[in-house]
N, C-alpha and C. Protein backbone atom coordinates (compact mmCIF):
# COMPACT_ATOMS: atom_id res chain seq x y z
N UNK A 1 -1.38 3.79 6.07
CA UNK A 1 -1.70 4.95 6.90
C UNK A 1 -0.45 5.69 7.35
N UNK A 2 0.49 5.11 6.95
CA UNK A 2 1.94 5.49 7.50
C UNK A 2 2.32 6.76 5.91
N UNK A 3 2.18 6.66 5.08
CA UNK A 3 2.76 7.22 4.05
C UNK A 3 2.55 6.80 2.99
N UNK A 4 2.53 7.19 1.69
CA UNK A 4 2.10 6.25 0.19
C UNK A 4 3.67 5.67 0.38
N UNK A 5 3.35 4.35 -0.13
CA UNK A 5 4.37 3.61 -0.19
C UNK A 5 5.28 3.26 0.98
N UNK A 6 5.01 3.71 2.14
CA UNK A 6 5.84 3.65 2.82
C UNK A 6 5.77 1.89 3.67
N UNK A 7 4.88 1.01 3.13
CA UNK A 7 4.57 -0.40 4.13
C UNK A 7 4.57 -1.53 2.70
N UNK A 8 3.89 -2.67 2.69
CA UNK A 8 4.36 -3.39 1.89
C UNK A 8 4.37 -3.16 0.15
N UNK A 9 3.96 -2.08 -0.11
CA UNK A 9 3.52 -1.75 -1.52
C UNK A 9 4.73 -1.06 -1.88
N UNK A 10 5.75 -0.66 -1.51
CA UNK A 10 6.81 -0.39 -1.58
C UNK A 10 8.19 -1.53 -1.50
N UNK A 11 7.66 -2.67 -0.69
CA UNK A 11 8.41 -3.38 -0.82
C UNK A 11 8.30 -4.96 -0.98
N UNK A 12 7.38 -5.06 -2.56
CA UNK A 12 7.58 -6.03 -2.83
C UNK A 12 8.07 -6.27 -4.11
N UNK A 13 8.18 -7.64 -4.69
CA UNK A 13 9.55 -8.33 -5.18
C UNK A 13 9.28 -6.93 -7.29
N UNK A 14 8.67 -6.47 -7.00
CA UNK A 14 8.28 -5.73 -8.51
C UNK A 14 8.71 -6.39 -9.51
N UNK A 15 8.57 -8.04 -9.36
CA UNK A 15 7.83 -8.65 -10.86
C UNK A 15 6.78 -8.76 -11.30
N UNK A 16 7.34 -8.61 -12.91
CA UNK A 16 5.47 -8.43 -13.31
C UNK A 16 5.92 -9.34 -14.50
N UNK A 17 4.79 -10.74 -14.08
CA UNK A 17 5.25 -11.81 -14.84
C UNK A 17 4.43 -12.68 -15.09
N UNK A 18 4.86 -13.42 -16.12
CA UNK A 18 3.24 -14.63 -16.76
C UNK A 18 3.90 -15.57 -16.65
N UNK A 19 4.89 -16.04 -16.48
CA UNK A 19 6.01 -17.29 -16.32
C UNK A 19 5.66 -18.05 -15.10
N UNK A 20 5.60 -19.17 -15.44
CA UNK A 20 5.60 -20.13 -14.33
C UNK A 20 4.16 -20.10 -13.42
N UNK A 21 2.93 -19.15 -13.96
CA UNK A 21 1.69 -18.95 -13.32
C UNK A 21 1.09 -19.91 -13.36
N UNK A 22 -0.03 -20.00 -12.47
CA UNK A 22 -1.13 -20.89 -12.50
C UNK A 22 -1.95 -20.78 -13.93
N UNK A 23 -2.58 -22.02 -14.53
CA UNK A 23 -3.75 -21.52 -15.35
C UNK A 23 -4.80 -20.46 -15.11
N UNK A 24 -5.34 -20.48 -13.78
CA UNK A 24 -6.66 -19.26 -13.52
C UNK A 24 -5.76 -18.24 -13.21
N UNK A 25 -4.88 -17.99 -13.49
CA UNK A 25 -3.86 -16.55 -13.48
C UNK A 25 -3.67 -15.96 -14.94
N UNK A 26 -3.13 -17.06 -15.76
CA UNK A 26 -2.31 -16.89 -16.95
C UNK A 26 -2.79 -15.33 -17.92
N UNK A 27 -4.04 -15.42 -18.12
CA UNK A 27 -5.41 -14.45 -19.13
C UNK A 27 -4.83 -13.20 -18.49
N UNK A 28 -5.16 -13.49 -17.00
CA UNK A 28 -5.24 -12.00 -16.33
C UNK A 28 -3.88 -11.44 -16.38
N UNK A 29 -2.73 -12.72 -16.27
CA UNK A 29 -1.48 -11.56 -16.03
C UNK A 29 -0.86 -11.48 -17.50
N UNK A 30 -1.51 -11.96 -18.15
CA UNK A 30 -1.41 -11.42 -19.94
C UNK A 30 -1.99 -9.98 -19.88
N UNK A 31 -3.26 -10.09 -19.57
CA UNK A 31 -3.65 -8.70 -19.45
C UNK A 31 -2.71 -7.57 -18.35
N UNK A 32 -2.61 -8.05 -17.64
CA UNK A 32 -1.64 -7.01 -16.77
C UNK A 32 0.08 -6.63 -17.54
N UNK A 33 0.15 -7.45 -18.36
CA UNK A 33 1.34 -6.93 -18.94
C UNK A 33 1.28 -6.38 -20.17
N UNK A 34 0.12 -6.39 -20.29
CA UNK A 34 -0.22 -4.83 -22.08
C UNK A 34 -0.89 -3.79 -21.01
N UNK A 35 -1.41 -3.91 -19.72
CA UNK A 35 -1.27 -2.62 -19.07
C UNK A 35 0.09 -1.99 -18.25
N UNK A 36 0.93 -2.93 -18.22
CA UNK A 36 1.93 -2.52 -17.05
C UNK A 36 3.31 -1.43 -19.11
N UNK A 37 3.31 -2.48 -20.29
CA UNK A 37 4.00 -1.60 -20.83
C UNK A 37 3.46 0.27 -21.33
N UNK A 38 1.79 0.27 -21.04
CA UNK A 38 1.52 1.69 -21.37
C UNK A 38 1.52 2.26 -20.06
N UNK A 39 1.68 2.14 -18.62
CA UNK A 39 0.97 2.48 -17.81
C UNK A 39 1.42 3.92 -17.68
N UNK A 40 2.71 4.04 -17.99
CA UNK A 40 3.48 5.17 -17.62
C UNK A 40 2.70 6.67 -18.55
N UNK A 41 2.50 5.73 -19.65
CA UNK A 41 1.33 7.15 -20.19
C UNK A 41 0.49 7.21 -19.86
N UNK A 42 -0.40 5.92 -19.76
CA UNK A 42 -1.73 6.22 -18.83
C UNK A 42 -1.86 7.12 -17.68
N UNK A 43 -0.20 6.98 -16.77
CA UNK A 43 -0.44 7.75 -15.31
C UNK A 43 -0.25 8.99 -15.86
N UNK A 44 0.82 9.29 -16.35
CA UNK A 44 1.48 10.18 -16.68
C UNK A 44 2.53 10.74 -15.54
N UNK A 45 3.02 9.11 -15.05
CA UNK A 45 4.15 9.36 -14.07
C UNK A 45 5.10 7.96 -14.64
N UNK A 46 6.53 7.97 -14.20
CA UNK A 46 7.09 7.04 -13.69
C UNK A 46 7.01 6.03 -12.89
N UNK A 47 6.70 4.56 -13.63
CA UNK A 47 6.58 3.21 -12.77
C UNK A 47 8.09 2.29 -12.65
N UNK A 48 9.17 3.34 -13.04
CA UNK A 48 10.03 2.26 -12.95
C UNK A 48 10.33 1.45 -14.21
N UNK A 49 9.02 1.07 -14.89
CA UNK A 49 9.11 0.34 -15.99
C UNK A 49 9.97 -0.42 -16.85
N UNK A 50 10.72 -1.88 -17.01
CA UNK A 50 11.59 -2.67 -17.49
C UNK A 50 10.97 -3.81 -17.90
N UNK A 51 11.17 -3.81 -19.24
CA UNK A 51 10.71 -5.35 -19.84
C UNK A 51 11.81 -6.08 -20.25
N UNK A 52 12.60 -5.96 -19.31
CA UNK A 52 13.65 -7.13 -18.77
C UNK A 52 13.97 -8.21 -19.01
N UNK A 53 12.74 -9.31 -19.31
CA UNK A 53 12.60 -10.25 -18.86
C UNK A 53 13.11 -11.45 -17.88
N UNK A 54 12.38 -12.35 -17.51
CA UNK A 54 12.71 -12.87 -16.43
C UNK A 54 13.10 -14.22 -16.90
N UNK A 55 14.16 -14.60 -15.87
CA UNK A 55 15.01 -16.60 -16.21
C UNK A 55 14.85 -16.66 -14.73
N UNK A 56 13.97 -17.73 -14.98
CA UNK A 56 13.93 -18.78 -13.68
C UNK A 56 14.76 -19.49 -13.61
N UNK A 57 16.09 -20.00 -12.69
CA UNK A 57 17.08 -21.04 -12.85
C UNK A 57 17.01 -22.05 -11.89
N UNK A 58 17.07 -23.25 -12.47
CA UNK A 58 16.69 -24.51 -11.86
C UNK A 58 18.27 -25.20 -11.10
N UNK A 59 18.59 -25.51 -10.41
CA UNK A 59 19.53 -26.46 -9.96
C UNK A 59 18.93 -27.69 -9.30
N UNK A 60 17.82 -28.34 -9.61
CA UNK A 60 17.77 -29.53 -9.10
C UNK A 60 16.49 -30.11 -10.42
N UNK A 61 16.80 -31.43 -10.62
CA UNK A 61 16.28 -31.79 -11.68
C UNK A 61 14.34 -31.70 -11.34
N UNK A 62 14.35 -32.03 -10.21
CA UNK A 62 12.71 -31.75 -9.63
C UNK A 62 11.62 -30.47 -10.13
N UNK A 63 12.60 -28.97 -9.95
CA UNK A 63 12.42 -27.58 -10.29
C UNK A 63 12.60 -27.77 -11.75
N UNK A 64 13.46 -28.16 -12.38
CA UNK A 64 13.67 -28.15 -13.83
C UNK A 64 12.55 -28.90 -14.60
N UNK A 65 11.67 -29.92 -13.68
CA UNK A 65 10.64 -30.76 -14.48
C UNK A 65 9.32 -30.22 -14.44
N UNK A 66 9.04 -29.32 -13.07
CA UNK A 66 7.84 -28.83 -12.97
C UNK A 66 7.98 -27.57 -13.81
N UNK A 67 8.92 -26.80 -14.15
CA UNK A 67 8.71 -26.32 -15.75
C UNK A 67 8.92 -26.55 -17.15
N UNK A 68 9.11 -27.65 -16.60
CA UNK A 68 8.83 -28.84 -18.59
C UNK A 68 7.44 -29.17 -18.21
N UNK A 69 6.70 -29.40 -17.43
CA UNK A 69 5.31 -29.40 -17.06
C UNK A 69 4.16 -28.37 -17.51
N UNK A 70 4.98 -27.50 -17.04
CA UNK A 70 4.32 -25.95 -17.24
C UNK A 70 4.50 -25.38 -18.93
N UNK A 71 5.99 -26.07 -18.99
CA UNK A 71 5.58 -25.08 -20.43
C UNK A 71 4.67 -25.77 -21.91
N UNK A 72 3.52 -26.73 -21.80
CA UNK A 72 2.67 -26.92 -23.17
C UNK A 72 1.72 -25.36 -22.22
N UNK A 73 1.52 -24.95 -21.51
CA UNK A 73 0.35 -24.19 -20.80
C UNK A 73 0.80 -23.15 -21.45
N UNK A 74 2.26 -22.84 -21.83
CA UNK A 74 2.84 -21.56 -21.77
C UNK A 74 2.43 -21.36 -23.59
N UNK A 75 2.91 -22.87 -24.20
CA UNK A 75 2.31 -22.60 -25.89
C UNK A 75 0.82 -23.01 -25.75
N UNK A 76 0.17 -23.00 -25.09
CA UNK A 76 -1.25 -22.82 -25.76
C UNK A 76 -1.60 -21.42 -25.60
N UNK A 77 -1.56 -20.38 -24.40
CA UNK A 77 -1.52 -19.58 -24.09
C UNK A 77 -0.43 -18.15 -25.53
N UNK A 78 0.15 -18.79 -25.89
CA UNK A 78 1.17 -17.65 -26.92
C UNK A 78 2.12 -17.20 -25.73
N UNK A 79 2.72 -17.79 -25.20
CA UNK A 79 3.61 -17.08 -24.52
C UNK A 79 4.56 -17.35 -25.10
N UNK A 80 6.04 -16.11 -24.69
CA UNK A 80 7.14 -16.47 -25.80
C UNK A 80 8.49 -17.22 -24.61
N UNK A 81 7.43 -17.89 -23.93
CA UNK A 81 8.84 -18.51 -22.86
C UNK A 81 9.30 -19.86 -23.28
N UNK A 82 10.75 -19.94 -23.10
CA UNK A 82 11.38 -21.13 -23.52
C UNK A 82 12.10 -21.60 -22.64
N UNK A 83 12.45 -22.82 -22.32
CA UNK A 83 13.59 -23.69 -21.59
C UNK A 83 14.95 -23.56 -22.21
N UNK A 84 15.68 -23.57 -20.88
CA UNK A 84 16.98 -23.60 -21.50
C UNK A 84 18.10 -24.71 -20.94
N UNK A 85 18.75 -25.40 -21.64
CA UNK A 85 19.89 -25.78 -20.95
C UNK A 85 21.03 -25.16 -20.02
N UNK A 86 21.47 -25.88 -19.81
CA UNK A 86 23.15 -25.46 -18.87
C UNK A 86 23.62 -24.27 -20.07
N UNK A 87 23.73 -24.76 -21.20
CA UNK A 87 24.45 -24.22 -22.63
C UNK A 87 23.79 -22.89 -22.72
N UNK A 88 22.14 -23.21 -22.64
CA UNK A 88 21.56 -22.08 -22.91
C UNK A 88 21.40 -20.33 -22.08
N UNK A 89 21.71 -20.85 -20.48
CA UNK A 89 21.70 -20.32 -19.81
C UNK A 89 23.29 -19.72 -20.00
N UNK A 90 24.07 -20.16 -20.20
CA UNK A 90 25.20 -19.27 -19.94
C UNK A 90 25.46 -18.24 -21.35
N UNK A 91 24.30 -19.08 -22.52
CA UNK A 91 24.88 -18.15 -24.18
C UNK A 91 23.70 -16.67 -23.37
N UNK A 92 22.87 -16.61 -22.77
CA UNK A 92 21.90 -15.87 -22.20
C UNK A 92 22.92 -14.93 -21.26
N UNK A 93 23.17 -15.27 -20.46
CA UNK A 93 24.16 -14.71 -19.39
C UNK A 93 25.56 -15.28 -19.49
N UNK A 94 26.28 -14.69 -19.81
CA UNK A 94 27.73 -15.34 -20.16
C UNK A 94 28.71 -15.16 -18.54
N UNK A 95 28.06 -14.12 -18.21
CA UNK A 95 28.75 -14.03 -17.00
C UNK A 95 27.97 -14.20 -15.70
N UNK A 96 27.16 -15.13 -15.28
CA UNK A 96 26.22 -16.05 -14.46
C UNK A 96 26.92 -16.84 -13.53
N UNK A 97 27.17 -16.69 -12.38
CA UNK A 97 28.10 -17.53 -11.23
C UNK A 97 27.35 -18.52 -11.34
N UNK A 98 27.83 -19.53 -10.67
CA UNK A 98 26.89 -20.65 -10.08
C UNK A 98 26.85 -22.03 -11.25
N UNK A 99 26.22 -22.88 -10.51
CA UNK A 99 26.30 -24.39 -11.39
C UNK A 99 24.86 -24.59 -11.46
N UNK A 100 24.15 -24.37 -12.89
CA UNK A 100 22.97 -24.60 -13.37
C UNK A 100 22.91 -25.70 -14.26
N UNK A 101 21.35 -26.50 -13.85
CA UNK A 101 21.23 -27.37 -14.94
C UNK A 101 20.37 -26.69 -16.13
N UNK A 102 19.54 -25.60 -16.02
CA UNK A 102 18.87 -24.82 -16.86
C UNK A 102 18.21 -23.87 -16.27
N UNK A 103 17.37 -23.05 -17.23
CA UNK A 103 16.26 -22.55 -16.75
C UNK A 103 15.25 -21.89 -18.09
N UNK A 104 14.25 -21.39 -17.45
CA UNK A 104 13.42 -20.73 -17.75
C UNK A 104 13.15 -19.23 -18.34
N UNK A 105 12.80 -19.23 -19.39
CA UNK A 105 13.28 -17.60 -19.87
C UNK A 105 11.98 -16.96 -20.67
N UNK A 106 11.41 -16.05 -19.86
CA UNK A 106 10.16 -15.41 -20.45
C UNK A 106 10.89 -14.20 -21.63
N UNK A 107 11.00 -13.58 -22.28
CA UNK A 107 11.83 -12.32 -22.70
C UNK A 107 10.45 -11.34 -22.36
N UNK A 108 9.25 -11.20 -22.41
CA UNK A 108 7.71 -10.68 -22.59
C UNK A 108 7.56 -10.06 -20.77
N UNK A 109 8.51 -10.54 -20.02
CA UNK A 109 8.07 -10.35 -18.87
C UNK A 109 8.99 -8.94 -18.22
N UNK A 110 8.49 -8.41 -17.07
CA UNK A 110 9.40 -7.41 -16.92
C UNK A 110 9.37 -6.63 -15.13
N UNK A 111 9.96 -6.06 -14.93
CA UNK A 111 10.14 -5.31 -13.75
C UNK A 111 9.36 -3.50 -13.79
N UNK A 112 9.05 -3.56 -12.34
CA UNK A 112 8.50 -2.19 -11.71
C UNK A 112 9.18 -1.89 -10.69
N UNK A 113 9.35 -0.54 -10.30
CA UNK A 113 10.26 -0.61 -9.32
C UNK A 113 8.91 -0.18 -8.52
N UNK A 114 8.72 -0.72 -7.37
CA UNK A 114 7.76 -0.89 -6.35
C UNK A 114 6.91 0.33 -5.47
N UNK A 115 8.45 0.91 -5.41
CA UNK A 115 8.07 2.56 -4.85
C UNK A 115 6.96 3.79 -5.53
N UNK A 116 8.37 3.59 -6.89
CA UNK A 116 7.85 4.49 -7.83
C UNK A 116 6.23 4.25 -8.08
N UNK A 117 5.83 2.75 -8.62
CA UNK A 117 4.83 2.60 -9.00
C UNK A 117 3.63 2.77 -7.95
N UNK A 118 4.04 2.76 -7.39
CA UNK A 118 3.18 3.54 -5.62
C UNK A 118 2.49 4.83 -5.78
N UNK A 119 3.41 5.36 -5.99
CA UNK A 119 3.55 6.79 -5.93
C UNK A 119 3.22 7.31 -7.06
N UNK A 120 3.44 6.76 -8.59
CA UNK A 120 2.67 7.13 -9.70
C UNK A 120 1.09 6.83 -9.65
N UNK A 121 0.80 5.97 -8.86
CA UNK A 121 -0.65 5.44 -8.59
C UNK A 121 -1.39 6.53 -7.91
N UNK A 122 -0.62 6.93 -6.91
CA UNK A 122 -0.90 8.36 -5.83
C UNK A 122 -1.43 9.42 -6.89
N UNK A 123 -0.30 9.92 -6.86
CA UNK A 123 -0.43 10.83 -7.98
C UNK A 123 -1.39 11.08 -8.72
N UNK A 124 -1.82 9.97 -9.53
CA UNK A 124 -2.41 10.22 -10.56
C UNK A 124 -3.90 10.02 -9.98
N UNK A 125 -4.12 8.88 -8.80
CA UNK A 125 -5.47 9.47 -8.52
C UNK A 125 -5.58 10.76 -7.71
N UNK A 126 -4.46 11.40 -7.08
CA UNK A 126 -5.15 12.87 -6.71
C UNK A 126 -5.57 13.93 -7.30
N UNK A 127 -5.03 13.46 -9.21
CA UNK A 127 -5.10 14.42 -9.97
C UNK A 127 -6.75 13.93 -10.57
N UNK A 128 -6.79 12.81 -10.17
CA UNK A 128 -8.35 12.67 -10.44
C UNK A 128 -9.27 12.71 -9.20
N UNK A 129 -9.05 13.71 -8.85
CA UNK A 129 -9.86 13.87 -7.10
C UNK A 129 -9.97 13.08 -6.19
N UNK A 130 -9.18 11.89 -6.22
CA UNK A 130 -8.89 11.18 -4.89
C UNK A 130 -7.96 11.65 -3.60
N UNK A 131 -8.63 11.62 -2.41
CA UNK A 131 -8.50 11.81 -1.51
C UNK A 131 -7.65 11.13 -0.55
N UNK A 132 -6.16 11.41 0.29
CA UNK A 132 -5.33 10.36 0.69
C UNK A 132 -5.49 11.05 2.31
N UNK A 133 -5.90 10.08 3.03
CA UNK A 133 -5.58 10.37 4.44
C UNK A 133 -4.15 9.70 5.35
N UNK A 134 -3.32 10.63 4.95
CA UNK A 134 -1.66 10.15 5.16
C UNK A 134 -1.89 10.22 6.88
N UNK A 135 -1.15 8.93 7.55
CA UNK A 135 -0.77 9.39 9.03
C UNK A 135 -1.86 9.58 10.33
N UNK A 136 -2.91 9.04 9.69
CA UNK A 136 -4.32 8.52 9.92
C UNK A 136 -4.18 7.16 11.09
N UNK A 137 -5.07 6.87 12.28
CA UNK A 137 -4.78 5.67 12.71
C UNK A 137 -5.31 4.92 11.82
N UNK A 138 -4.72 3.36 12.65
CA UNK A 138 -4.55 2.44 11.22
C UNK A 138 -5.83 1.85 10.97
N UNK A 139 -6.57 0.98 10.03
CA UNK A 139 -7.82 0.59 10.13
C UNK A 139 -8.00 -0.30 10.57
N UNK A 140 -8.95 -0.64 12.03
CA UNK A 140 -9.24 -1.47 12.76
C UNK A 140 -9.97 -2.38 12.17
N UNK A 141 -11.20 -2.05 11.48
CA UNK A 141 -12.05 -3.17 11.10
C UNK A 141 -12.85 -2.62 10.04
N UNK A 142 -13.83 -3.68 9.12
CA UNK A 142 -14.94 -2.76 8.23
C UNK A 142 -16.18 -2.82 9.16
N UNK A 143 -17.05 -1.51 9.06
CA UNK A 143 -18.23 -1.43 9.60
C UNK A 143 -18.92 -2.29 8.85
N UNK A 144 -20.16 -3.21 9.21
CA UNK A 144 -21.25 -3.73 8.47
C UNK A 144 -22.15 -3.46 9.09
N UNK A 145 -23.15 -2.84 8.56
CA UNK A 145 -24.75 -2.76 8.63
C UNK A 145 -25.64 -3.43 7.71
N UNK A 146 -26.77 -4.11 8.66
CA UNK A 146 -27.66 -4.89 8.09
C UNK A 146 -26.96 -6.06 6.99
N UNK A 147 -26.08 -6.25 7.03
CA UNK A 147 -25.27 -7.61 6.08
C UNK A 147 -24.04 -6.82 4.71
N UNK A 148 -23.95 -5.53 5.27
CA UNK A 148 -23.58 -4.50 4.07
C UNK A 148 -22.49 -3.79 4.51
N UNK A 149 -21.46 -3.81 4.10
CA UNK A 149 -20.14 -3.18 4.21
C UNK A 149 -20.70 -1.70 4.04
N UNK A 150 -19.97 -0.91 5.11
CA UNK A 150 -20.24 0.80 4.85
C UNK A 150 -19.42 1.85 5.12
N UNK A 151 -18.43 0.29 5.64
CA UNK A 151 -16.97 1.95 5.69
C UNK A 151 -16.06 1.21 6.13
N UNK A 152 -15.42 2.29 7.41
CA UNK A 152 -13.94 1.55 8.00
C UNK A 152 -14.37 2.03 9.66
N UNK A 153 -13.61 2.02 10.24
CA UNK A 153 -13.56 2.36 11.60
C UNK A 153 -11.83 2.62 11.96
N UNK A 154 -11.60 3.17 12.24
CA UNK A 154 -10.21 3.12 12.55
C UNK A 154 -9.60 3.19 14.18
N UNK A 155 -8.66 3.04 14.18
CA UNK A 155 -8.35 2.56 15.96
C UNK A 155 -8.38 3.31 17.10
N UNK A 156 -8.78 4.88 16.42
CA UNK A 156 -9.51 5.78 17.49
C UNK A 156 -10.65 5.59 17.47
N UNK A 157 -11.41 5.05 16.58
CA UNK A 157 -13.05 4.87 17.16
C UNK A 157 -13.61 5.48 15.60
N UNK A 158 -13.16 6.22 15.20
CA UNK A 158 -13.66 7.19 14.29
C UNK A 158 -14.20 6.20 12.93
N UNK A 159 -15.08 6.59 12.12
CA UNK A 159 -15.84 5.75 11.24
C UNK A 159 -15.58 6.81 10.24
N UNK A 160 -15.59 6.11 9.17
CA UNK A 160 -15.37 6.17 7.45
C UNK A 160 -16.17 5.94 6.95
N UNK A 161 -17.52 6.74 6.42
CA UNK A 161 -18.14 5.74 5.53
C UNK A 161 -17.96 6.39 4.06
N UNK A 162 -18.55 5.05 3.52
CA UNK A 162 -18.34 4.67 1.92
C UNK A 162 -19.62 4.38 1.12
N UNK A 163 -20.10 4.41 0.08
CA UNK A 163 -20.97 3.56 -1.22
C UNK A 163 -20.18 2.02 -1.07
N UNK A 164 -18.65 2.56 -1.83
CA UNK A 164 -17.92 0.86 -1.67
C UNK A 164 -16.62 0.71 -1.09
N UNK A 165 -15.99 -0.28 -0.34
CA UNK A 165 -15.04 -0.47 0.18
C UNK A 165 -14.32 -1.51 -0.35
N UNK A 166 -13.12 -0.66 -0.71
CA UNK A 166 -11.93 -1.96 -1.16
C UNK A 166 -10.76 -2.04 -0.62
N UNK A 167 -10.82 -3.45 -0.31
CA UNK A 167 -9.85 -3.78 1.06
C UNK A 167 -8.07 -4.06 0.19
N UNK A 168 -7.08 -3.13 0.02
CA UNK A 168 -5.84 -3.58 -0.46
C UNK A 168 -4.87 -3.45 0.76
N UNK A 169 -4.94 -4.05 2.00
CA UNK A 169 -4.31 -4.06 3.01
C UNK A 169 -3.11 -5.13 2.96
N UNK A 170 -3.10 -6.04 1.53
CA UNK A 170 -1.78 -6.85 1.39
C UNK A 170 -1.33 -7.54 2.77
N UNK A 171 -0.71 -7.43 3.04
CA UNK A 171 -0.48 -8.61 4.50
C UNK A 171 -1.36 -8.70 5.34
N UNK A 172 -1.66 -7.58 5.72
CA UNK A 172 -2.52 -7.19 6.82
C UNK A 172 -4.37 -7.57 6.52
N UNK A 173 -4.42 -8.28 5.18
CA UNK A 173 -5.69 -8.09 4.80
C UNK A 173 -6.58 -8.51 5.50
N UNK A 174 -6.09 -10.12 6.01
CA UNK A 174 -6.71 -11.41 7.27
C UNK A 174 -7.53 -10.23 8.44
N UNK A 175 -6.49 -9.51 8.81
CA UNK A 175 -6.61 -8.69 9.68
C UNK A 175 -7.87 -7.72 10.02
N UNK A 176 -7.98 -7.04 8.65
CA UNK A 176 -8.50 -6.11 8.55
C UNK A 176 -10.55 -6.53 8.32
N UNK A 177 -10.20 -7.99 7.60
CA UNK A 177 -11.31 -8.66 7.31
C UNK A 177 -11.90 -9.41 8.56
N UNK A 178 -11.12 -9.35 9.91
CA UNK A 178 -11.26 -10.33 11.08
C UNK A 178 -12.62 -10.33 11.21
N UNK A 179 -13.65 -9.35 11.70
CA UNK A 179 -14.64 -8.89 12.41
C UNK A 179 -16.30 -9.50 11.27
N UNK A 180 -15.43 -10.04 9.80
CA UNK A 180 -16.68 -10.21 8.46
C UNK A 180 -16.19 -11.85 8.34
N UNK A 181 -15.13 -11.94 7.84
CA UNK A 181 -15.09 -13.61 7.95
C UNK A 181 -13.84 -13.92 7.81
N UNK A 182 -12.86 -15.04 8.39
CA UNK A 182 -11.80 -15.47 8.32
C UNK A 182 -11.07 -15.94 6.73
N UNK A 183 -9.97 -15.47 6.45
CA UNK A 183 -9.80 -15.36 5.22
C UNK A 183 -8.34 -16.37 5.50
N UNK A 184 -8.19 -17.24 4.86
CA UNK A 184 -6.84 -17.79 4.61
C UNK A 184 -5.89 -17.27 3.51
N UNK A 185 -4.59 -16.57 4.61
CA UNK A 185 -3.60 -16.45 3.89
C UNK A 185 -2.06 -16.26 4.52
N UNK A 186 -1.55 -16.80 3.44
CA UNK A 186 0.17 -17.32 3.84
C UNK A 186 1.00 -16.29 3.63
N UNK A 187 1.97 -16.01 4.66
CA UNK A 187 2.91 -14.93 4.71
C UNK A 187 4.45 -15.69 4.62
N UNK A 188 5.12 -15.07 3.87
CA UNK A 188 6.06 -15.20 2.98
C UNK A 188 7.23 -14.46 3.42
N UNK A 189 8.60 -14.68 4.13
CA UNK A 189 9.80 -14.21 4.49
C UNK A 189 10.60 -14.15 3.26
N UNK A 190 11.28 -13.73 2.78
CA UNK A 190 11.73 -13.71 2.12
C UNK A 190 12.93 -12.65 2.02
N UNK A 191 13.88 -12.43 1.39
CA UNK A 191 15.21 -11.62 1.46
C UNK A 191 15.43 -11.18 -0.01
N UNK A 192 15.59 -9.99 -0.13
CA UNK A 192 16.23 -9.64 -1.66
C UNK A 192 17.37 -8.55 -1.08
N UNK A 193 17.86 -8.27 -2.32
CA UNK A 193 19.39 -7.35 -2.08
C UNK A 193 19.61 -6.51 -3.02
N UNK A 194 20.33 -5.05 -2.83
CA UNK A 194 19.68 -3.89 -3.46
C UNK A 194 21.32 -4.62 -4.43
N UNK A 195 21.74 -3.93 -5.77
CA UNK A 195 23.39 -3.85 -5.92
C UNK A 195 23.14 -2.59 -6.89
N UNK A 196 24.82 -2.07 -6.85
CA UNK A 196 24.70 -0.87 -7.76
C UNK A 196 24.58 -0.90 -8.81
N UNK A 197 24.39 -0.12 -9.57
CA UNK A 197 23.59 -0.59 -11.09
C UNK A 197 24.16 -1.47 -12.08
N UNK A 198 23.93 -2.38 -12.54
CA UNK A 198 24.91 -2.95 -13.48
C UNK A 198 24.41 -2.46 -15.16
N UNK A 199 25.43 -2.36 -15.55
CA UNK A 199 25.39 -1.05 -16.99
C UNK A 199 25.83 -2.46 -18.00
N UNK A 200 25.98 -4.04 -17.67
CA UNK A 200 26.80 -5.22 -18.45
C UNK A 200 26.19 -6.20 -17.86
N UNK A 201 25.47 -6.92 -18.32
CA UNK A 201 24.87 -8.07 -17.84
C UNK A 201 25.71 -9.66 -18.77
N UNK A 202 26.47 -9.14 -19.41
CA UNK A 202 26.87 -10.40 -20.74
C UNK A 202 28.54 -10.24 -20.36
């Protein structure tokens, strides 16, 4: 309600990855990554888009085993991720600080930059007649009538109604769901760090 992109959809970690997933994940985020390499034509905006891929790096033999665990899941599935040694990790990154015993290397997996892909999402549904109420109070709760979701209510009082309501409130979701039924979910601190572009990764 603050701005597109302006609260957690803007700032989260923009991997988009099949590595190291759960089994009842694996299908779906296969599927999310033959939509995330067309999406940019689909929107017909900028998502940022990098198929990068991602290395998980292990320094303790514990982390290094629960993905020798993981990876027969990764070949039944066709994934093209492999383990790597100490050796392997540095022929990968030659210039890699730090003391690794291995890691993990999807090449299939890739990055979004978080903002952008926000905002290409915007975009492209206003160009398909969706409607954005920017700067709006925030949403207090969902209305239910007779056992039936029918809108929103928001923290002036004011009601929203809908056919259907879909709740993408990301942190705040527990929240937003308080008043229909208690939802368990874990919030996550975490720190990342911007650096200037690197044009040499080897």
């Amino acid at each position: 309600t603050r701005g597109v992109g302006a609260s957690q959809s803007s700032k989260s970690w923009g991997f988009c990855r099949q590595q190291g997933r759960d089994l009842r994940e694996l299908e779906l985020m296969q599927e999310a990554m033959r939509r995330w390499r067309g999406i940019e034509e689909e929107l017909g905006f900028s998502v940022g888009w990098q198929n990068a891929g991602n290395l998980a790096l292990c320094d303790t033999e514990k982390r290094y085993n629960q993905f020798k665990t993981w990876m027969p899941m990764a070949a039944k599935y066709g994934l093209d991720t492999e383990m790597l040694d100490e050796k392997g990790v540095k022929e990968l990154f030659p210039s890699l600080a730090g003391k690794w015993l291995g890691g993990v290397w999807t090449a299939s997996d890739g990055t979004a930059d978080p903002l952008s892909a926000t905002k290409a999402f915007a975009r492209a549904a206003e160009l398909r007649g969706a409607n954005f109420r920017l700067f709006a109070p925030q949403v207090k709760e969902l209305v239910v009538e007779d056992g039936f979701v029918t809108g929103i209510r928001l923290a002036d009082g004011s009601v929203m109604s809908a056919g259907t309501t879909v709740v993408a409130a990301g942190a705040w979701t527990s929240e937003v769901l308080g008043n229909v039924f208690t939802l368990p979910q874990l919030r996550v601190r975490a720190t990342a760090a911007q650096t200037e572009r690197l044009t040499d990764l080897g």
